[in-house]
Protein backbone atom coordinates (compact mmCIF):
# COMPACT_ATOMS: atom_id res chain seq x y z
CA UNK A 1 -32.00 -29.63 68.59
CA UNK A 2 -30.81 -26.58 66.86
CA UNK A 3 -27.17 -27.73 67.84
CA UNK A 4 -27.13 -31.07 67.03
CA UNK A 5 -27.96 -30.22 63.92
CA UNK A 6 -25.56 -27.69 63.00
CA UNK A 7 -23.04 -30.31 64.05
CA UNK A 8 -24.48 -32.99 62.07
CA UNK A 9 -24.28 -30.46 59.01
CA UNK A 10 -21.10 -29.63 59.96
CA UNK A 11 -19.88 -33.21 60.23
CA UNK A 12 -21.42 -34.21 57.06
CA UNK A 13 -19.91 -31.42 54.95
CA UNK A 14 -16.44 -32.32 56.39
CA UNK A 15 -17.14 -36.05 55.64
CA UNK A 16 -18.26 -35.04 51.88
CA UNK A 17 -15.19 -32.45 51.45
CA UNK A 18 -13.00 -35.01 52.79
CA UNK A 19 -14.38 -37.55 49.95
CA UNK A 20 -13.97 -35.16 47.07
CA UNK A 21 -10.69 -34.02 48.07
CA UNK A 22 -9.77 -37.59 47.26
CA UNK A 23 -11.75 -37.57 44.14
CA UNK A 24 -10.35 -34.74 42.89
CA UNK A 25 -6.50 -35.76 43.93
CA UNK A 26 -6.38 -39.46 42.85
CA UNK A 27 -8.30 -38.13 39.37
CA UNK A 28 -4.96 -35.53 38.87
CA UNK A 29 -2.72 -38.25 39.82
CA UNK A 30 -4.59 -40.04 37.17
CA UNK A 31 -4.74 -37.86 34.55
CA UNK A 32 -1.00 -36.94 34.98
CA UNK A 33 -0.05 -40.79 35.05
CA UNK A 34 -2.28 -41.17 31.72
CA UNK A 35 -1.04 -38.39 29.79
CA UNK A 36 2.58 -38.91 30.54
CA UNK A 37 2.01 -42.95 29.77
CA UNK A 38 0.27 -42.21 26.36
CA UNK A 39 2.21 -38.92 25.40
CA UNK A 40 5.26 -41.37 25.64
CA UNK A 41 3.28 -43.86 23.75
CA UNK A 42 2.80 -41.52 21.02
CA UNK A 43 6.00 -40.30 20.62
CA UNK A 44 7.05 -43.67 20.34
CA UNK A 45 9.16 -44.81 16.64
CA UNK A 46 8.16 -48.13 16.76
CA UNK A 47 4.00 -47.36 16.79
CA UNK A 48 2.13 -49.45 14.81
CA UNK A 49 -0.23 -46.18 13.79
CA UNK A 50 2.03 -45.88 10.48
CA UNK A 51 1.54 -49.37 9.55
CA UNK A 52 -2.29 -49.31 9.75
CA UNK A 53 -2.43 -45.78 7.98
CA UNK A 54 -0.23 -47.24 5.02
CA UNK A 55 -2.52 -50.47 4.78
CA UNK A 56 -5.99 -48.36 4.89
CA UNK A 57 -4.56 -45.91 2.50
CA UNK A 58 -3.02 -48.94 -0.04
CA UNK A 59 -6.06 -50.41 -0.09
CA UNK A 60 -7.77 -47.17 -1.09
CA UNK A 61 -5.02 -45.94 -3.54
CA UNK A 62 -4.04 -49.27 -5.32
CA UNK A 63 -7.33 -50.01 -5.89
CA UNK A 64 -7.20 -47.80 -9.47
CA UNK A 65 -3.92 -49.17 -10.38
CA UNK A 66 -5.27 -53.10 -9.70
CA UNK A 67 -8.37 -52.02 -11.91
CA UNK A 68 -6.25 -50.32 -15.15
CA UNK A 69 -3.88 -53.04 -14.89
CA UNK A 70 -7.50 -55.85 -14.94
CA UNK A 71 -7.98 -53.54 -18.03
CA UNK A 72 -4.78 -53.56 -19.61
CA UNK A 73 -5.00 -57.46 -19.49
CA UNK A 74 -8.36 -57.94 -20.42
CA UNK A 75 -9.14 -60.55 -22.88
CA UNK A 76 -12.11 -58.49 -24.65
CA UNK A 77 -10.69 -55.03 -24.88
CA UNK A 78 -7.15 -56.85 -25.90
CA UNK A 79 -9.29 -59.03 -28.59
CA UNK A 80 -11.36 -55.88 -29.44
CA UNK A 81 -8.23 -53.56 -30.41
CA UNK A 82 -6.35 -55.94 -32.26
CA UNK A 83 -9.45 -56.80 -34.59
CA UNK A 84 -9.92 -53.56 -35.49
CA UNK A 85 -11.82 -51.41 -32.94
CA UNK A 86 -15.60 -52.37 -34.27
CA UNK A 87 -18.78 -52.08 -32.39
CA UNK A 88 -16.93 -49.23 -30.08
CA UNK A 89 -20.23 -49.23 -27.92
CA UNK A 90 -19.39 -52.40 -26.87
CA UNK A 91 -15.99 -51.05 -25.70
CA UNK A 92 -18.19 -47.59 -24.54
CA UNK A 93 -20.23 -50.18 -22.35
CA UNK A 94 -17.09 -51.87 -21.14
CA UNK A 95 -16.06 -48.62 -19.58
CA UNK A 96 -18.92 -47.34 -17.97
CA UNK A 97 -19.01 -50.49 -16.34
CA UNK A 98 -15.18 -50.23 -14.77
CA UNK A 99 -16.04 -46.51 -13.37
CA UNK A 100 -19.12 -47.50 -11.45
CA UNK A 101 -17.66 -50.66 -10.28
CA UNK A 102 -14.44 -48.92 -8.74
CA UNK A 103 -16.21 -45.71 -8.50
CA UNK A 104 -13.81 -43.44 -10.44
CA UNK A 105 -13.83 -40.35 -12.58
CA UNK A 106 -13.04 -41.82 -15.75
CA UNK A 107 -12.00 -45.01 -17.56
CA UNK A 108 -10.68 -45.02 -20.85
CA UNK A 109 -8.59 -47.00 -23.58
CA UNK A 110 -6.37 -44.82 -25.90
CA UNK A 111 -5.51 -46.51 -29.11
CA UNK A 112 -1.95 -46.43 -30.61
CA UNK A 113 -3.37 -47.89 -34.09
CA UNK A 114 -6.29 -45.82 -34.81
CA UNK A 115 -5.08 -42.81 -32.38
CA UNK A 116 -8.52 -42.77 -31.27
CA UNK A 117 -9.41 -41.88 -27.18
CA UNK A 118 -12.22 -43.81 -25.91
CA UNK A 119 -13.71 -42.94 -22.31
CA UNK A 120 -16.95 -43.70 -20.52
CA UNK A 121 -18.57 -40.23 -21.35
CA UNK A 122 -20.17 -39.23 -24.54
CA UNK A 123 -18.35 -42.52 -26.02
CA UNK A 124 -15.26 -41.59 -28.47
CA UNK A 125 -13.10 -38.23 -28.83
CA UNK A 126 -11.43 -38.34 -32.65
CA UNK A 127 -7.56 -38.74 -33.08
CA UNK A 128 -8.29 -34.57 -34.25
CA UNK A 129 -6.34 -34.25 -30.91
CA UNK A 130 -3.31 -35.89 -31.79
CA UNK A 131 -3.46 -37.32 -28.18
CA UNK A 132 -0.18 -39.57 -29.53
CA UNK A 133 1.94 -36.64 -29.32
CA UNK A 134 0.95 -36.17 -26.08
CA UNK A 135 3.40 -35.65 -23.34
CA UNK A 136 1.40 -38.51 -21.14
CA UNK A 137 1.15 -40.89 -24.01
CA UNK A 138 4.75 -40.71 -24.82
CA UNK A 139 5.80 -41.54 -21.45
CA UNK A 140 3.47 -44.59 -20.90
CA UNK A 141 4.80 -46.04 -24.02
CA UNK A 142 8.37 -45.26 -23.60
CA UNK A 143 8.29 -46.14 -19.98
CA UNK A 144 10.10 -49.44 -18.78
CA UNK A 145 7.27 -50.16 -16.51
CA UNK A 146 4.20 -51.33 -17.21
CA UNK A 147 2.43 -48.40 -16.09
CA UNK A 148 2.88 -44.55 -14.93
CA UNK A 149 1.16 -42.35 -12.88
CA UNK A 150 0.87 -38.93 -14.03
CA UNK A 151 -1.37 -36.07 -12.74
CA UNK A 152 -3.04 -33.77 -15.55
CA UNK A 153 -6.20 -31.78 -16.04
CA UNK A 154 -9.02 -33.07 -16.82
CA UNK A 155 -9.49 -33.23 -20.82
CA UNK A 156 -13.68 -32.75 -19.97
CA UNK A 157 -13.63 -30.70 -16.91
CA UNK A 158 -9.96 -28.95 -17.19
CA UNK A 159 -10.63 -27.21 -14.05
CA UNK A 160 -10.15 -30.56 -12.06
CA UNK A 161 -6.86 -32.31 -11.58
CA UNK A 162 -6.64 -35.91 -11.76
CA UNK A 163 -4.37 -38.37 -10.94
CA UNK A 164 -4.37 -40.91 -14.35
CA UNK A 165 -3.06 -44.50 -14.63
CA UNK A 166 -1.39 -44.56 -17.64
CA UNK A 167 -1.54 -49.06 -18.01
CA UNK A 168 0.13 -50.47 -21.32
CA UNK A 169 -1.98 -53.24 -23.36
CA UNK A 170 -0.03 -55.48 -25.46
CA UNK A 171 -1.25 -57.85 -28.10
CA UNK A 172 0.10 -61.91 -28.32
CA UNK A 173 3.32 -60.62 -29.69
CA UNK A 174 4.14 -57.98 -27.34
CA UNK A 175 3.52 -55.11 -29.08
CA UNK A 176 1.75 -52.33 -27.74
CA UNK A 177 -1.61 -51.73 -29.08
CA UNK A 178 -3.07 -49.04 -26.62
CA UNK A 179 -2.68 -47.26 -23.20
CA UNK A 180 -5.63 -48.65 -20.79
CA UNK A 181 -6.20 -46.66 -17.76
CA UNK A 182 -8.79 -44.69 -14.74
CA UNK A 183 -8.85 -41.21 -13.26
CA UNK A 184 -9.39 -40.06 -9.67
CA UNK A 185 -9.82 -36.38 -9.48
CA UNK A 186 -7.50 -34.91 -6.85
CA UNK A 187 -10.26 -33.52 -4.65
CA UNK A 188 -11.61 -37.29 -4.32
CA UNK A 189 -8.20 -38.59 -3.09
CA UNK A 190 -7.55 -35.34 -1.00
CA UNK A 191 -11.11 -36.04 0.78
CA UNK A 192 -9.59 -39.28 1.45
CA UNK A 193 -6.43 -38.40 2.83
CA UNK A 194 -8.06 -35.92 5.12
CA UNK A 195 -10.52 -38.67 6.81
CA UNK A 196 -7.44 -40.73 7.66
CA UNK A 197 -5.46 -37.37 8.73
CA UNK A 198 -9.14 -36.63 10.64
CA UNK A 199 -9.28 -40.08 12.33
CA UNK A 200 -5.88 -40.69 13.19
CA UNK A 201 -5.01 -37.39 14.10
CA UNK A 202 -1.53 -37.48 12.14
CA UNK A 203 -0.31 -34.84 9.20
CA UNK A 204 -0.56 -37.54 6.27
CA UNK A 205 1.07 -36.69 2.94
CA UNK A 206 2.73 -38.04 -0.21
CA UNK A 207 5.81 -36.56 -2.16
CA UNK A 208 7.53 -37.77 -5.36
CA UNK A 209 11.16 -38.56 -5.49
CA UNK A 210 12.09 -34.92 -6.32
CA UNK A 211 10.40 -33.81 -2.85
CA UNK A 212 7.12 -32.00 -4.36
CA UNK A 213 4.01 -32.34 -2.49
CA UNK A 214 1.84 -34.63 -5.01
CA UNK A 215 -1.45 -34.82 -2.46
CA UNK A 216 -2.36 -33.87 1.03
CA UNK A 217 -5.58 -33.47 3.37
CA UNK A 218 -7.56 -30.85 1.69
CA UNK A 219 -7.65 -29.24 4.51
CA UNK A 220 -4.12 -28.18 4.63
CA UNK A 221 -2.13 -25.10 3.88
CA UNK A 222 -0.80 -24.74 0.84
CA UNK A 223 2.31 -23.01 1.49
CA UNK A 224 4.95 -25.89 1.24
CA UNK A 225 5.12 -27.38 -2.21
CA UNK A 226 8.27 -28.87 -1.48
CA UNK A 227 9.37 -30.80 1.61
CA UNK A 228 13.07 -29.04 0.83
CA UNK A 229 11.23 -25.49 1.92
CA UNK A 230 10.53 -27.34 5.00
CA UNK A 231 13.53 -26.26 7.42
CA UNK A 232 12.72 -28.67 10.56
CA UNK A 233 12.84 -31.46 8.17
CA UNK A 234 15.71 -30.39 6.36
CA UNK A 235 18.57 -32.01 8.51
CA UNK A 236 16.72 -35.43 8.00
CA UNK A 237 15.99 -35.35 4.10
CA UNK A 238 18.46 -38.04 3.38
CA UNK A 239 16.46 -40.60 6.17
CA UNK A 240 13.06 -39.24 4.40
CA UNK A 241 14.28 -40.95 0.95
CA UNK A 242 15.62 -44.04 1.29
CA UNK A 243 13.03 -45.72 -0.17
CA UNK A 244 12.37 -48.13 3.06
CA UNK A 245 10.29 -47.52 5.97
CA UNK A 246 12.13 -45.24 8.18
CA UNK A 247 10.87 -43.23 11.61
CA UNK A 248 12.98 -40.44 13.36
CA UNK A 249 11.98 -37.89 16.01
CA UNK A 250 12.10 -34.20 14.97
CA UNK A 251 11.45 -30.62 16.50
CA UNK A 252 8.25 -28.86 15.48
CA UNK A 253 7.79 -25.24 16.55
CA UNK A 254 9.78 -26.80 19.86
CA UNK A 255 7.44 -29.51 20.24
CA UNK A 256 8.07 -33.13 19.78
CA UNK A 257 7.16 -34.90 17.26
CA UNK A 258 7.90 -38.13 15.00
CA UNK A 259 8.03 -38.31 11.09
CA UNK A 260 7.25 -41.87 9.57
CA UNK A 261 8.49 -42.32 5.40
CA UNK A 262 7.46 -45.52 3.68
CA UNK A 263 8.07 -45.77 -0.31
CA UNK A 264 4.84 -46.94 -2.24
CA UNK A 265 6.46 -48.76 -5.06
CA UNK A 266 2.92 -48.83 -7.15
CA UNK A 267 2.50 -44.83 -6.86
CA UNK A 268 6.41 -43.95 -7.02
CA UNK A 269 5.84 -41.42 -4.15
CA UNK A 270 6.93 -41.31 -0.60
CA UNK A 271 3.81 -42.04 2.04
CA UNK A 272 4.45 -38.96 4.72
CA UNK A 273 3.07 -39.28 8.14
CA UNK A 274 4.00 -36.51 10.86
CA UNK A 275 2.56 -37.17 14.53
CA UNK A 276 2.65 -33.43 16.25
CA UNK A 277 2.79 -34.63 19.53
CA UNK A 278 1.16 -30.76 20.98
CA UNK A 279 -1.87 -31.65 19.08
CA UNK A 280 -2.34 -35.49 20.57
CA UNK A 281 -1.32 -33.68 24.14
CA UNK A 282 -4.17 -31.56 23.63
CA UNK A 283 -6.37 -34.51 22.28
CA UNK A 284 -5.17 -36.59 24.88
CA UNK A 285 -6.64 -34.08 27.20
CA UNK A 286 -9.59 -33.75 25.88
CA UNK A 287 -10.26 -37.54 26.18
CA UNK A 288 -8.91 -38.01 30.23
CA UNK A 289 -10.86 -34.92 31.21
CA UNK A 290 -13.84 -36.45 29.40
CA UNK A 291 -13.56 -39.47 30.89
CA UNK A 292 -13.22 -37.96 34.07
CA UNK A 293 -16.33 -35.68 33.95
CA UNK A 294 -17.80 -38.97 33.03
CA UNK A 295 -17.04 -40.43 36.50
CA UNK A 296 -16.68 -37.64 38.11
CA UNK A 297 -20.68 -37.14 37.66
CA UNK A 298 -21.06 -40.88 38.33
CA UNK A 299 -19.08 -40.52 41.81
CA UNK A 300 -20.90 -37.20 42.24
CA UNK A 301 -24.43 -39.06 41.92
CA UNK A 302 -23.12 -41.65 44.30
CA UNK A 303 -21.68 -39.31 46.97
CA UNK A 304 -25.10 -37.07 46.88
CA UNK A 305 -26.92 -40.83 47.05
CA UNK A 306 -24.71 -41.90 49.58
CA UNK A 307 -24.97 -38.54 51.47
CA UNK A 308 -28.71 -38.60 51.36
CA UNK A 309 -28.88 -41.84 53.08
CA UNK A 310 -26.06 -41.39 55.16
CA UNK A 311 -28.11 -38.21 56.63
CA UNK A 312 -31.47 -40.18 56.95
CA UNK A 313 -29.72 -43.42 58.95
CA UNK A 314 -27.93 -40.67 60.93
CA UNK A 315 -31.42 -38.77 61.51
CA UNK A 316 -32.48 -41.69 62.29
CA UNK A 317 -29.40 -42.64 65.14
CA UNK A 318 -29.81 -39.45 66.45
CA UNK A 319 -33.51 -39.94 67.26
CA UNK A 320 -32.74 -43.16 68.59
CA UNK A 321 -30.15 -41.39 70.94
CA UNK A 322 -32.10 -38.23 71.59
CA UNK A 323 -36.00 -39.31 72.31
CA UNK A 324 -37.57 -41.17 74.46
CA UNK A 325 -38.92 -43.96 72.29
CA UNK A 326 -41.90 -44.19 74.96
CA UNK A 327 -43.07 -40.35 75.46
CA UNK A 328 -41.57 -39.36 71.82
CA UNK A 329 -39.99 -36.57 74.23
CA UNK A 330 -35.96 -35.59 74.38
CA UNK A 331 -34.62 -37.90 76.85
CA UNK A 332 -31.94 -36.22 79.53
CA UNK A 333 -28.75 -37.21 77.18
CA UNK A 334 -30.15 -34.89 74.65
CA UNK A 335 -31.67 -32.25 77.16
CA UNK A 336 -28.82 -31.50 78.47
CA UNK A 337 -26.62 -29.66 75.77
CA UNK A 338 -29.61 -27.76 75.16
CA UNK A 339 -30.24 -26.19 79.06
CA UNK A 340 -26.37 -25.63 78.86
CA UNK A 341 -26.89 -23.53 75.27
CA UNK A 342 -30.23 -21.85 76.88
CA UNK A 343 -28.09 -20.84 80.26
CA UNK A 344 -25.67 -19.15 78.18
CA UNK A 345 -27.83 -17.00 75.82
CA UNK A 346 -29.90 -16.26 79.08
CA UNK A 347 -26.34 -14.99 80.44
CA UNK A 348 -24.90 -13.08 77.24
CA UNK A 349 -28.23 -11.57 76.40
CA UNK A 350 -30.00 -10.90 79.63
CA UNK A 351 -32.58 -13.11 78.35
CA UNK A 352 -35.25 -14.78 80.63
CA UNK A 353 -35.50 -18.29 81.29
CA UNK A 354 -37.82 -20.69 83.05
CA UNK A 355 -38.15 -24.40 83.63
CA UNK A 356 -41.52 -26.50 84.79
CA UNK A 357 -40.42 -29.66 86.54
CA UNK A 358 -43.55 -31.73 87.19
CA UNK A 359 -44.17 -35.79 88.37
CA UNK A 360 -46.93 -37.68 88.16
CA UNK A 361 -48.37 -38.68 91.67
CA UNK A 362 -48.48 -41.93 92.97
CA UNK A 363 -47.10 -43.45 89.45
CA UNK A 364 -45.96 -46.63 91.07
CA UNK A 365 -49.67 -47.05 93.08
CA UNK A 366 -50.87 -46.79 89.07
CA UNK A 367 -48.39 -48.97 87.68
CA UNK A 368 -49.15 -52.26 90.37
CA UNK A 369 -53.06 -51.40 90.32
CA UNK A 370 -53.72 -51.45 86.54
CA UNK A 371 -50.37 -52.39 84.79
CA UNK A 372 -47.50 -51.08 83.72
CA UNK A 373 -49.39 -50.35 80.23
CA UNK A 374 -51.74 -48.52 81.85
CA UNK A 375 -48.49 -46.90 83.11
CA UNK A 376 -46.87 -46.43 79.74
CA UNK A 377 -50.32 -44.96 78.22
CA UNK A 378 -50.53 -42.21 81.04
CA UNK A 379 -46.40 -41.65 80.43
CA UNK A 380 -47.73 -40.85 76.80
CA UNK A 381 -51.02 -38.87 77.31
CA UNK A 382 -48.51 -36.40 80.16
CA UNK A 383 -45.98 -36.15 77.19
CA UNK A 384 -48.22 -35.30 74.95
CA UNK A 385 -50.62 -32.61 76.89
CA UNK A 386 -46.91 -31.01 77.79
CA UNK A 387 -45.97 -30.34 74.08
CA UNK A 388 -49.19 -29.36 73.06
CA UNK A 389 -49.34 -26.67 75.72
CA UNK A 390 -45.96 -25.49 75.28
CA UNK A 391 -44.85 -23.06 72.78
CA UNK A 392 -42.48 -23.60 69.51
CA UNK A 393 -39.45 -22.74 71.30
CA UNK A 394 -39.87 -24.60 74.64
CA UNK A 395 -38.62 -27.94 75.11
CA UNK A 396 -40.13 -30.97 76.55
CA UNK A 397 -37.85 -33.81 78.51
CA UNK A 398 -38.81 -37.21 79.78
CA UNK A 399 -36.50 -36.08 82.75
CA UNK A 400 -37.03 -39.50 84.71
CA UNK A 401 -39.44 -42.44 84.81
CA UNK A 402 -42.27 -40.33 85.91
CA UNK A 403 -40.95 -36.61 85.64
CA UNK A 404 -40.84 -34.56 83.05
CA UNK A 405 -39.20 -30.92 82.12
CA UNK A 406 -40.36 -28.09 79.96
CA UNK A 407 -38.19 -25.50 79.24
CA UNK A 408 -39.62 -22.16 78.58
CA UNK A 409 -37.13 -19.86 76.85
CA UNK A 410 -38.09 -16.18 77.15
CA UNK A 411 -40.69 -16.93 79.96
CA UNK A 412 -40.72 -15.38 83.27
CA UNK A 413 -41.99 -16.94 86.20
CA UNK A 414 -45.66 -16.15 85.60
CA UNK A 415 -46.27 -17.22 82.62
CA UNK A 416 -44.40 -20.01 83.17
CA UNK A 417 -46.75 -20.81 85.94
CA UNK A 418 -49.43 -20.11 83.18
CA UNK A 419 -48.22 -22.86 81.36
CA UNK A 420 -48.26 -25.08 84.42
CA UNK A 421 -51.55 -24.03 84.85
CA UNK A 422 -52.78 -25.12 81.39
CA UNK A 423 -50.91 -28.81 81.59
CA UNK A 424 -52.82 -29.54 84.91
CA UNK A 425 -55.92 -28.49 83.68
CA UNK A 426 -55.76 -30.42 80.49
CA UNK A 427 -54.41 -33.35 82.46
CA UNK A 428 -57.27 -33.31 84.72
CA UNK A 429 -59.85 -33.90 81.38
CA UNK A 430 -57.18 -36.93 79.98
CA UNK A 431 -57.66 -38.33 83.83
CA UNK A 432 -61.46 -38.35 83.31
CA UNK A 433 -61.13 -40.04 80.05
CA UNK A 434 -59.05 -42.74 81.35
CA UNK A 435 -61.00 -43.19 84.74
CA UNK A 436 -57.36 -43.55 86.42
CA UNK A 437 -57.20 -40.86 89.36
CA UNK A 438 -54.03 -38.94 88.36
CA UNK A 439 -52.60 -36.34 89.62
CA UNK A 440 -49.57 -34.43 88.98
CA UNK A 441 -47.59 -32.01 91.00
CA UNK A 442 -45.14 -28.99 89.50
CA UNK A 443 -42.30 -27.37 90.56
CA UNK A 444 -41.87 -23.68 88.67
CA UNK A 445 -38.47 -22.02 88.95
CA UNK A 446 -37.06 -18.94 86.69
CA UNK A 447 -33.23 -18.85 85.74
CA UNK A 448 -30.92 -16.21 87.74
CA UNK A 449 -28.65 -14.86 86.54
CA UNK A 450 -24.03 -16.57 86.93
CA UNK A 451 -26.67 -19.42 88.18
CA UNK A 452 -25.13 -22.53 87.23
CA UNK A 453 -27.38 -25.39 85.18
CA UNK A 454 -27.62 -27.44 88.24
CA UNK A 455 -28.67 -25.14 90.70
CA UNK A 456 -31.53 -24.01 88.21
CA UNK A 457 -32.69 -27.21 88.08
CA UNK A 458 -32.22 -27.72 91.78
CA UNK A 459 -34.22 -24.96 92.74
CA UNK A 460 -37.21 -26.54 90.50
CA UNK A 461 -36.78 -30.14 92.30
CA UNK A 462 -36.89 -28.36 95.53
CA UNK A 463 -40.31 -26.21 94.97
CA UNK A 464 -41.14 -29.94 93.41
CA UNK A 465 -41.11 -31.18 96.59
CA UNK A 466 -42.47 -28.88 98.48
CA UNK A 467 -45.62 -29.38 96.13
CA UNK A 468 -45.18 -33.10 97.17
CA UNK A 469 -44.92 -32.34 101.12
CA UNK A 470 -48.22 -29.98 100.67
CA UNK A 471 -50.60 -32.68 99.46
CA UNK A 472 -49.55 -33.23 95.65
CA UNK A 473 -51.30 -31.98 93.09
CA UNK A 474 -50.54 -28.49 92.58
CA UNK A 475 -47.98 -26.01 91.22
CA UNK A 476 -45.23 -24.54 93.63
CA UNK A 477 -43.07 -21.27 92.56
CA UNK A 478 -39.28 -21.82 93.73
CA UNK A 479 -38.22 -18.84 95.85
């Protein structure tokens, strides 16, 4: 038994390293397929990644410019200015209104007539400030477009930079009465930028004409302010601003990568979006060894399931193949092996061996005078009284329709007699409780040793018989 198990752990672990030797080779060949297929993919000029960026982004940015330029044309503040700024709460109201519904920093109307700066705050801030002279004013009212972007410090919190839309608000005759606009402090859009940087995993930017850095992911290093300092990039400066979408691959620290420019005509800046292709390696990664711990543990689950019932069925099979389904005792396929291992020990270690061959007596007499399962019930009651008497290293074998074995491992001849002794005598109570006159006859034999498995159990037939010749029922010693 002890052998046929180590084989069927041995066969079992080779079956199991076999299976996740293929696991583990088709999931590299799939993770070197994948990354290749989508590190090409990335790399790629023609990704759609830069168009969806730009979209999410214009909705986000232009949203401030669509509301100062709702402002700029707005029937009541345009009415409001040009009859001569009364009720200003009204106005005041107007505002506050604007910033929650876009949710901005500040809405405002500057007045060219009464040089007065209305906002959403604490309501109006005097012309005392002279805001007319103002570098921003100027340009929104000299400008040929209807608006300009400019970014200045906050005039209530001057330690936050905003980015203003400047709008122009004209009366019936074209004249301007007023600059209309909204503020978005710089740490707002920077928070924004860096969720789209964060969720597309791409360096996303924007620079003016003159190449200055106007807002990035807050999260980035400040040490460029100019995309001129940037010496990769310089070669390709002229592709960067040419006010069209353009895409060329670049060098970065000897990496690939891929810059995407698109000119936002409402902002007058350049949209910047870098892909570092070491960073989406490593990302990409991340994700194929994820998803193959993910079914690695599933496959793992099913190969321990699998090997679990594998081993029962096979337990299973081999007690099919190795007892005798009547006697629940090895049968002679499964005996064998085991006498052969015995033998050799016996041999290497000068270890002694005996063997109790024994047959029930007249078994076919029984068998045609009360029925073969009368026959079958006696086969079971001599199987049993056999492994109850023997010890937890001896073995017990249906040997043949009426004969059994026991194999006594480190038994001499005596007390392997012993053990006959105790079978017949515990056999002679089961006879009494069947009322079937059994009897059963042994033949005792211990191994010599260079004697070869079939002489030992020879030897045992022989003394067997000799029991048989001298009446039945008793125990002979082979010589």
């Amino acid at each position: 038994m002890l052998f046929m198990l180590l084989m069927r752990k041995k066969y079992n672990t080779i079956l199991l390293g076999f299976l996740l030797c293929g696991f583990i080779l088709t999931s590299w060949l799939s993770f070197n397929l994948a990354h290749n297929s989508i590190s090409k993919e990335t790399v790629n000029p023609l990704s759609l990644t830069q168009d969806t960026v730009y979209s999410e982004i214009q909705e986000d940015l232009m949203q401030p410019i669509y509301a100062a330029k709702n402002m700029a044309n707005n029937t009541f503040l345009r009415r409001w200015a040009v009859q001569g700024e009364s009720k200003p709460e009204l106005l005041i109201e107007y505002l506050k209104y604007i910033k929650q519904d876009i949710n901005i920093d500040i809405s405002f109307f500057a007045s060219s007539q009464s040089g007065v700066f209305y906002h959403d705050g604490d309501g109006v801030i005097s012309g005392s400030e002279n805001f007319t002279q103002q570098q921003w004013f100027i340009a929104a009212i000299n400008s040929p477009h209807d608006y300009v972007i400019n970014i200045d410090q906050h005039h209530l919190t001057p330690s936050k930079y905003t980015l203003f839309i400047n709008y122009k608000v004209v009366d019936a005759h074209e004249n301007i009465i007023g600059i209309a606009g909204v503020g978005i402090t710089l740490s707002k859009l920077k928070k924004i930028i860096t969720q789209y940087q964060r969720h597309y995993h791409r360096k996303i930017y924007f620079i003016d004409e003159q190449g200055s850095i106007t807002l990035q992911a807050s999260s980035e290093p400040t040490k460029l302010n100019n995309i001129h300092q940037n010496d990769e990039l310089l070669p390709y400066l002229d592709n960067i601003f040419l006010k069209q979408q353009t895409a060329f691959e670049f060098e970065y620290n000897s990496q690939p990568a891929i810059l995407h420019s698109r000119w936002v005509e409402q902002l007058g800046w350049y949209l910047i979006i870098e892909h570092h292709n070491k960073g989406t390696s490593s990302l990409v990664s991340q994700e194929i060894l994820s998803s193959l711990l993910l079914s690695g543990s599933l496959i793992l689950l099913v190969l321990c399931y699998a090997h679990r019932t594998f081993d029962k069925y096979q337990r299973q099979i081999e007690a099919i193949a190795s007892f005798d389904k009547l006697s629940n005792a090895l049968n002679r396929q499964a005996f064998d092996p085991l006498l052969t291992q015995h033998v050799i020990q016996a041999q290497q270690k000068q270890q002694r061996l005996s063997l109790i061959l024994l047959d029930i007596d007249h078994f076919k007499h029984i068998n045609d005078s009360y029925g073969h399962l009368a026959g079958d019930k006696i086969i079971q009651q001599v199987a049993l009284t056999c492994q109850q008497v023997a010890q937890d290293n001896d073995v017990v074998c249906r040997w043949g329709g009426e004969e059994f074995i026991v194999l006594l491992p480190h038994s001499d001849l005596a007390k392997a007699q012993q053990t006959a002794e105790q079978i017949k005598h515990q056999l002679k109570n089961m006879v009494q409780v069947q009322e079937i006159a059994v009897t059963v006859s042994f033949g005792v034999a211990q191994y010599q040793i260079k004697e070869s498995d079939e002489s030992f159990i020879s030897r045992a037939d022989n003394a067997l018989l000799q029991a048989k010749r001298l009446g039945r029922n008793r125990i002979t010693l082979a010589s």
